[in-house]
Protein backbone atom coordinates (compact mmCIF):
# COMPACT_ATOMS: atom_id res chain seq x y z
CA UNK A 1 0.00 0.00 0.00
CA UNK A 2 1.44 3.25 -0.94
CA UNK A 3 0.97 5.64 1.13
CA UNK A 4 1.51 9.85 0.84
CA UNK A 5 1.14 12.15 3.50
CA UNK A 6 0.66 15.10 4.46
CA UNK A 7 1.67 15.91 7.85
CA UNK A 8 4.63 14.06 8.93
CA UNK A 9 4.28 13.59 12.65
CA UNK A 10 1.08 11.85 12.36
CA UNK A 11 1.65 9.50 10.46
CA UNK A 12 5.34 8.92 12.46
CA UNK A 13 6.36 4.90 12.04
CA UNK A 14 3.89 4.08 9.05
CA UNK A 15 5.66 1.89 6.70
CA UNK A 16 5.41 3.31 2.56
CA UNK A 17 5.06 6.61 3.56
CA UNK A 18 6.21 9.71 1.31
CA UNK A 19 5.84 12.86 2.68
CA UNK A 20 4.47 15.99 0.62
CA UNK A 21 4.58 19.62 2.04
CA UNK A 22 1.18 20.68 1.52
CA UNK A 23 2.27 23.57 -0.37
CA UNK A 24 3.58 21.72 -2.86
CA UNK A 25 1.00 19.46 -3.83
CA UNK A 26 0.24 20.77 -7.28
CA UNK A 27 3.60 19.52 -8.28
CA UNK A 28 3.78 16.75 -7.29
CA UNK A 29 0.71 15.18 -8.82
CA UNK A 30 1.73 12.78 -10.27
CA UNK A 31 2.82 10.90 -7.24
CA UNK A 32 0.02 11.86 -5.75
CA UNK A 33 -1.86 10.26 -8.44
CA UNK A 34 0.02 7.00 -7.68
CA UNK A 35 -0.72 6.84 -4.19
CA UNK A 36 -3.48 4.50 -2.75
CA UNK A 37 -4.19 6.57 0.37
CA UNK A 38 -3.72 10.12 1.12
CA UNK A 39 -3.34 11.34 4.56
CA UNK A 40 -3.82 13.87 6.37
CA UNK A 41 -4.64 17.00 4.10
CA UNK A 42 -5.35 20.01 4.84
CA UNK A 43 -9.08 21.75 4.69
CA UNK A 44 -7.82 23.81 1.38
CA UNK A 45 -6.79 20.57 -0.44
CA UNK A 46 -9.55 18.15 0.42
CA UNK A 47 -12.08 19.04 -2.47
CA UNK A 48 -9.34 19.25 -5.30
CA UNK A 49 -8.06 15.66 -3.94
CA UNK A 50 -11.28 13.95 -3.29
CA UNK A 51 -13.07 15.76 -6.35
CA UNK A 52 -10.79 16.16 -8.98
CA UNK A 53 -8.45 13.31 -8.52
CA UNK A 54 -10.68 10.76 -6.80
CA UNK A 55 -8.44 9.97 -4.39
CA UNK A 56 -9.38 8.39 -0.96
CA UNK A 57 -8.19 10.74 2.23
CA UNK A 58 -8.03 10.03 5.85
CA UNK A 59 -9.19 11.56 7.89
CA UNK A 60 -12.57 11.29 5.95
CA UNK A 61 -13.51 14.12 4.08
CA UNK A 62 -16.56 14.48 6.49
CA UNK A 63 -13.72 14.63 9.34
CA UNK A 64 -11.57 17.64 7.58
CA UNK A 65 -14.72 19.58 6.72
CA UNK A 66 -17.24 19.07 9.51
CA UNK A 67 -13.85 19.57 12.16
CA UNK A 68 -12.87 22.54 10.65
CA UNK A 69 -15.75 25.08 11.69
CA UNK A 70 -17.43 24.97 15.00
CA UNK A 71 -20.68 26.28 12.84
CA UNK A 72 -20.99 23.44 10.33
CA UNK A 73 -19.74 20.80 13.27
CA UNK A 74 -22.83 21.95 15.59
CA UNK A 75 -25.48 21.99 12.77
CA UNK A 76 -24.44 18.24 12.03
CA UNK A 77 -24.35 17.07 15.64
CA UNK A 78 -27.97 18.79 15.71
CA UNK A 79 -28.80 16.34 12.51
CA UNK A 80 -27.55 12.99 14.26
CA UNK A 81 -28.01 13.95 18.61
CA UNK A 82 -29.86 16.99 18.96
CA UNK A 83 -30.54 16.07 22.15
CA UNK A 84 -26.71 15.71 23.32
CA UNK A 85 -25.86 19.30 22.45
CA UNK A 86 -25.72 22.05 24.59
CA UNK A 87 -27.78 24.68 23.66
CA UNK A 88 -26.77 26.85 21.47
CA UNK A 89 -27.65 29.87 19.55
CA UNK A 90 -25.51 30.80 15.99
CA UNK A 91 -26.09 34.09 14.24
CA UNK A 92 -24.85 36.74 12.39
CA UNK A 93 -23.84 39.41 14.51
CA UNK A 94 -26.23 42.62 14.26
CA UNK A 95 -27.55 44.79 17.12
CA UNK A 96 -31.06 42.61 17.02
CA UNK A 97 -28.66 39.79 17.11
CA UNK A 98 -26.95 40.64 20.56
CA UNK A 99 -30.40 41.59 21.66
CA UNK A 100 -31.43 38.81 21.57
CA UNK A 101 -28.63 36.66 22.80
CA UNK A 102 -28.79 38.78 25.78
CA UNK A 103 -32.46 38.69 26.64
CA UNK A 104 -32.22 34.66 25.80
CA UNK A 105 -29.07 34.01 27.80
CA UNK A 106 -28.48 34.62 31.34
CA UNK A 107 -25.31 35.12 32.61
CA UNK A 108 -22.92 33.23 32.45
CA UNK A 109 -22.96 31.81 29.51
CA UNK A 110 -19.96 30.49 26.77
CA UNK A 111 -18.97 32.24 23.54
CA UNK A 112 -16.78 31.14 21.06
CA UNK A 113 -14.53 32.00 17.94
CA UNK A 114 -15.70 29.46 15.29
CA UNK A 115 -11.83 28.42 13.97
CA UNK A 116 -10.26 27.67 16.76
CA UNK A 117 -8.98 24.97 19.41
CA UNK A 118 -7.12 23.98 22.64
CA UNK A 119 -9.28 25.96 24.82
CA UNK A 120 -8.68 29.04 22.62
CA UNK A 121 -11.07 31.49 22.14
CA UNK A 122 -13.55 30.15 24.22
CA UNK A 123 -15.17 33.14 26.95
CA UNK A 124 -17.21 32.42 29.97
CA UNK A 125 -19.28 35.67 29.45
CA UNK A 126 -20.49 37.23 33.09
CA UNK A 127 -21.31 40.46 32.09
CA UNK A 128 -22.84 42.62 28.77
CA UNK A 129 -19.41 44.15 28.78
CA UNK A 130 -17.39 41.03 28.20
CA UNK A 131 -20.30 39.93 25.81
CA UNK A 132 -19.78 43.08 23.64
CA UNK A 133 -16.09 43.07 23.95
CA UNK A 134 -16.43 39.11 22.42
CA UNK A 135 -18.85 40.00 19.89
CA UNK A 136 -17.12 43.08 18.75
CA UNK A 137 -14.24 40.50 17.14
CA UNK A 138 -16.29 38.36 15.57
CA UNK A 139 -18.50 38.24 12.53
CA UNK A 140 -20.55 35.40 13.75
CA UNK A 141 -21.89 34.95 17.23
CA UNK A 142 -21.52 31.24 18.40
CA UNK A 143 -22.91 31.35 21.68
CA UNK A 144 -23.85 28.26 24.40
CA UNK A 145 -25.79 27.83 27.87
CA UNK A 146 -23.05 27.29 30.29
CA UNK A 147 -22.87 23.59 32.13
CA UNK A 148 -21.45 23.72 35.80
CA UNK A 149 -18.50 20.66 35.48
CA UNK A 150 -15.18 21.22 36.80
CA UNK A 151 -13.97 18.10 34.19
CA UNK A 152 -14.56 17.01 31.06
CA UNK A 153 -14.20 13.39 29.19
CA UNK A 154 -12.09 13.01 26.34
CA UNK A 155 -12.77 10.23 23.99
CA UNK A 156 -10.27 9.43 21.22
CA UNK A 157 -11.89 8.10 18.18
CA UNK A 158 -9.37 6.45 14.99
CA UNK A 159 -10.63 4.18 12.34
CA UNK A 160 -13.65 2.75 13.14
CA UNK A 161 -13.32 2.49 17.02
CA UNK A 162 -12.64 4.25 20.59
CA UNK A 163 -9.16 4.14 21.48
CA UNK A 164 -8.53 5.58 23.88
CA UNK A 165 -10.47 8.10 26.43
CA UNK A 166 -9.55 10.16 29.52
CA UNK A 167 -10.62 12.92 31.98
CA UNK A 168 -9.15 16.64 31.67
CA UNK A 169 -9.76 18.10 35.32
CA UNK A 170 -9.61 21.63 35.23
CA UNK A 171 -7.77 24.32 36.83
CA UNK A 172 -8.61 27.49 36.43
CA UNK A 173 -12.16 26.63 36.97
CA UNK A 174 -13.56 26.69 33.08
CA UNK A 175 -10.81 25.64 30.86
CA UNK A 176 -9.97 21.82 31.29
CA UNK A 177 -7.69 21.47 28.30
CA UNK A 178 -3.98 20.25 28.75
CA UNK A 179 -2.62 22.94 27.49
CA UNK A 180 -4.09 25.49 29.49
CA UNK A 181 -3.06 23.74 32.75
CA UNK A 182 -5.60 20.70 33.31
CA UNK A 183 -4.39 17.24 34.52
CA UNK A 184 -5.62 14.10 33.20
CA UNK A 185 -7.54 11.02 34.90
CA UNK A 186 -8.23 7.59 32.83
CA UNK A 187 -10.49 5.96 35.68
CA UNK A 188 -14.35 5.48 35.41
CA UNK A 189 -15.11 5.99 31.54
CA UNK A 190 -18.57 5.77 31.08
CA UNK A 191 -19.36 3.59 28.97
CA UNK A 192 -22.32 5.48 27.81
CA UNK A 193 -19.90 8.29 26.54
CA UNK A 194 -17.66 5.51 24.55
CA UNK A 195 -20.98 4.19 22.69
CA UNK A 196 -22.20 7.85 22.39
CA UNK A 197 -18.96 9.03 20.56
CA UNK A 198 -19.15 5.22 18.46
CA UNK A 199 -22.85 6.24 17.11
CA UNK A 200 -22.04 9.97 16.12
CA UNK A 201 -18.67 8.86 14.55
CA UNK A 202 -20.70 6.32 12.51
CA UNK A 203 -23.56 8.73 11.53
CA UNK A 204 -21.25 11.49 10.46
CA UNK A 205 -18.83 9.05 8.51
CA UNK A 206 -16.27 10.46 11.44
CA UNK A 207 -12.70 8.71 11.37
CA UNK A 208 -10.35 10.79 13.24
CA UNK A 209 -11.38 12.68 15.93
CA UNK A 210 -11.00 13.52 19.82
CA UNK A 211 -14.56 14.15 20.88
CA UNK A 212 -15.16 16.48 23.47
CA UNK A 213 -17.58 15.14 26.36
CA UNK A 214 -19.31 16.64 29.61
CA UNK A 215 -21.85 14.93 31.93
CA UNK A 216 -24.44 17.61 32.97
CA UNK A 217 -28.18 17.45 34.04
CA UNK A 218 -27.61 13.78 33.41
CA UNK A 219 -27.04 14.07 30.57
CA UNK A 220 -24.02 13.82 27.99
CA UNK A 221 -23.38 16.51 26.38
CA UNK A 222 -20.66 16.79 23.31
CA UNK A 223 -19.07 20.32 23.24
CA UNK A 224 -17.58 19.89 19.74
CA UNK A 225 -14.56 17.40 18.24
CA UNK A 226 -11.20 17.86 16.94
CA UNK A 227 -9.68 16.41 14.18
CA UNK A 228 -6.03 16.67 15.24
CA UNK A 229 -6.63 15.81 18.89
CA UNK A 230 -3.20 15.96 20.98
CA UNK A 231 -1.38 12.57 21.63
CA UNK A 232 0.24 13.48 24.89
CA UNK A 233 -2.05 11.75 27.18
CA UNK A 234 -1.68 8.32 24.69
CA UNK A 235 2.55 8.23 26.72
CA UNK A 236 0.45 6.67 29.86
CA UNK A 237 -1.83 4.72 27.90
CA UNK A 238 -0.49 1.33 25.83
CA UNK A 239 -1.92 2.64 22.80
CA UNK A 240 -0.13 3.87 19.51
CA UNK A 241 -2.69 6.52 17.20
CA UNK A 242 -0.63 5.73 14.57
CA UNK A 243 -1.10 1.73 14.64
CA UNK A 244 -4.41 2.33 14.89
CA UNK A 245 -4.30 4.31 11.49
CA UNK A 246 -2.35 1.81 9.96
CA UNK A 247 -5.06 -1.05 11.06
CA UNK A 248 -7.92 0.78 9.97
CA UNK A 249 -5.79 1.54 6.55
CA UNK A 250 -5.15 -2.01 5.86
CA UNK A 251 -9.14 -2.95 6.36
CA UNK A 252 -10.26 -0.58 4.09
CA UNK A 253 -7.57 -0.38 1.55
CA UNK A 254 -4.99 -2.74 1.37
């Protein structure tokens, strides 16, 4: 199986691997062409590789585009688990617009940029100042009822399965993310979260992804899922991403 990539430290250890800066694609084509598998392109390349060339990607196309934009990602979790999203309003941003918000939120609540991750640009709004200060950078108003949890459940999806999944235990009291200072717990998954995460991922044709998970008015909720979902936590688990990629690669492809 020949494989190209993309992004070289994903695909780390994978045997037939060429690497191709993405920047560069357009020259080299014609390896491209040759290629059974192409992995891990970015958004910008996905429709000239999956439409013009014909060319089979992973992470699915549905991954790349639905994980790219917080707006499309909630409109197609409200398609396949309405009822395990948070709830959220998403408009253009107008002076009716952060009326409205304001007289249907109370305070807090959680606003967010729509291209972003880690814990970045995410606000717990307390005030109308910090809600005009948010929407004053930001064409589109994504904005969510806030969920009292001082954790949330990560659950690592590659292929066609849950590998891996973990606690992030904030803080700073709202951010739980690693890399804005939360630790990490792997004891007492639910195992309602793991087949939660396994239906959506099936649904939405979803092969790469580190879904996002909080338990709340009992009730699990999914906050929103990333694509290229940090490895760090996978050094204290006896799991390898990458393997997994390779296993799933084989099933479909080889």
């Amino acid at each position: 199986m020949k494989l190209v990539t993309f992004n070289p430290f994903r695909t780390i250890g994978l045997p037939n691997v060429r690497y191709i800066k993405p920047e560069h694609m357009f020259k080299e084509l014609e390896v491209i062409k040759e290629a059974d598998v192409l992995l891990f392109p970015e958004n910008w390349q996905v429709n000239s590789l999956v439409y013009g060339l014909k060319k089979p990607i992973f992470p699915s196309i549905e991954s790349v585009q639905l994980g790219f934009n917080k707006v499309e990602m909630t409109r197609a979790l409200w398609t396949v688990c309405p009822e395990n999203v948070p709830y959220t309003e998403i408009v253009g941003n107008t002076r009716e617009t952060r009326e409205k918000i304001l007289e249907t939120f109370p305070f807090p609540f959680v606003a967010k940029e729509i291209r972003n991750s880690m814990g970045k640009g995410v606000f717990l709004i307390e005030d109308e100042e910090a809600f005009h200060r948010y929407a004053d950078q930001n064409d589109v108003l994504y904005v969510q009822e806030y969920l009292p949890i001082d954790r949330d459940l990560r659950v690592c999806y590659v292929g066609d399965r849950v590998i891996g999944s973990y606690w992030r235990i904030g803080s700073n009291g709202f951010h739980n993310n690693v890399s804005q200072g939360g630790t990490l717990s792997f004891d007492d998954i639910p195992e309602e979260a793991i087949a939660l995460v396994q239906s959506v991922a099936s649904k939405l044709t979803i092969n790469h992804a580190g879904f996002d998970i909080v338990v709340a008015n009992d009730r699990y909720y999914i906050l929103e899922f990333n694509v290229l979902f940090g490895n760090m936590a996978f050094n204290q688990l006896p799991i390898k991403p990458e393997q997994e990629i390779y296993r799933y690669l084989q099933k479909q492809y080889d």
